[in-house]
Protein backbone atom coordinates (compact mmCIF):
# COMPACT_ATOMS: atom_id res chain seq x y z
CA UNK A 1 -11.71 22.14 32.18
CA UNK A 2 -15.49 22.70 32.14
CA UNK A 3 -17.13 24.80 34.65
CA UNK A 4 -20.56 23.27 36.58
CA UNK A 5 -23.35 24.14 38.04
CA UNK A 6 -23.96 22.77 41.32
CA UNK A 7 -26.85 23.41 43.64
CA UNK A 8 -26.73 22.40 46.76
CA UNK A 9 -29.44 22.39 49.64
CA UNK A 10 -28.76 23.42 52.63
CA UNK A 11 -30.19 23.37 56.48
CA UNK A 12 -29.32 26.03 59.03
CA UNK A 13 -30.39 26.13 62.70
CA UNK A 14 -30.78 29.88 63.75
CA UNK A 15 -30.05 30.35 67.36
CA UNK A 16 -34.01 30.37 68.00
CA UNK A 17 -33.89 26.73 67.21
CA UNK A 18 -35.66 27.92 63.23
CA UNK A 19 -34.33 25.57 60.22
CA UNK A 20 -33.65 27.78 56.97
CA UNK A 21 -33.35 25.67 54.00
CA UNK A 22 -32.51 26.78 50.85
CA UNK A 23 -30.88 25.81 47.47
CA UNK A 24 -27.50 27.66 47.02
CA UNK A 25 -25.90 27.20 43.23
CA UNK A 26 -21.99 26.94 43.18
CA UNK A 27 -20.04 27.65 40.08
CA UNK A 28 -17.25 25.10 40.14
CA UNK A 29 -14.65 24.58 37.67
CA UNK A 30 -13.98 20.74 36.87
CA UNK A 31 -13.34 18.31 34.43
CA UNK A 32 -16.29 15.98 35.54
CA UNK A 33 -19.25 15.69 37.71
CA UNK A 34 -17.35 14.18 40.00
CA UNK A 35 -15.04 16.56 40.55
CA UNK A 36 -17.30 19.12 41.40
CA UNK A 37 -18.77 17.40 43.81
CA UNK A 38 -15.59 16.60 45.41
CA UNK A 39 -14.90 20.30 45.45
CA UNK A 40 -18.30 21.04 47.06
CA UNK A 41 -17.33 18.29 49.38
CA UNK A 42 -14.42 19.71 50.09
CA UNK A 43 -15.97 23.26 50.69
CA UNK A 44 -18.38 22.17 53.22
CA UNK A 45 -15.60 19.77 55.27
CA UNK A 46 -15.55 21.11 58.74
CA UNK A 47 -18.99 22.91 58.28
CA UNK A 48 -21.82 22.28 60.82
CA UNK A 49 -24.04 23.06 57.73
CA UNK A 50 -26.59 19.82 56.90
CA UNK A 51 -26.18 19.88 52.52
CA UNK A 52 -27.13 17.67 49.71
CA UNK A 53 -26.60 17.93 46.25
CA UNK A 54 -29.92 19.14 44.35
CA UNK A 55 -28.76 18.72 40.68
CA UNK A 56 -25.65 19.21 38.61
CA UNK A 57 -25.20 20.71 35.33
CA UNK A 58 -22.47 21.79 32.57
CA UNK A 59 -22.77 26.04 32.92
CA UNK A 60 -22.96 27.46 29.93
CA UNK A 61 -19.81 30.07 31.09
CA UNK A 62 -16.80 30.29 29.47
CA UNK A 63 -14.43 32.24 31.85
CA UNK A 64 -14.43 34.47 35.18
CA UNK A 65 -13.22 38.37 35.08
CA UNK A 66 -12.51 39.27 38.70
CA UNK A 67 -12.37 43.01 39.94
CA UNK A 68 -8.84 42.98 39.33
CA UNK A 69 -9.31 41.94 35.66
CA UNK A 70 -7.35 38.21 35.75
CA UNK A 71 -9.38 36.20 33.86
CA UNK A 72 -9.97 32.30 34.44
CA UNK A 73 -11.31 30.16 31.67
């Protein structure tokens, strides 16, 4: 499994009617492209966040240490 890139842009209404928009990158772990977009998919289901995919890339990253020390490659 690969881990990818993915930046997604995204549109919030603030409760004064302001849209933010910004570019958020993801780090998704996948065997294709398509895969992590499904997982980004996934991740926004249910949101009432506007997103589209910006771009898409391989991540140089080989593994994940978190604060408890498991590692995920």
């Amino acid at each position: 499994m690969a881990h990818w890139t993915v930046r997604v842009k995204t549109t919030e209404e603030t409760d004064d009617g302001k849209l933010i928009r910004k570019i958020e990158p993801f780090l998704v772990k996948a065997d294709t492209i398509e895969e992590s977009q499904a997982r980004i998919r996934e991740y926004f289901k249910g949101m009432t966040i506007d997103y589209e995919f910006h771009s898409v890339s391989k991540s140089n990253i080989i593994g994940y240490i978190d604060g408890e020390g498991n590692v995920s490659e």
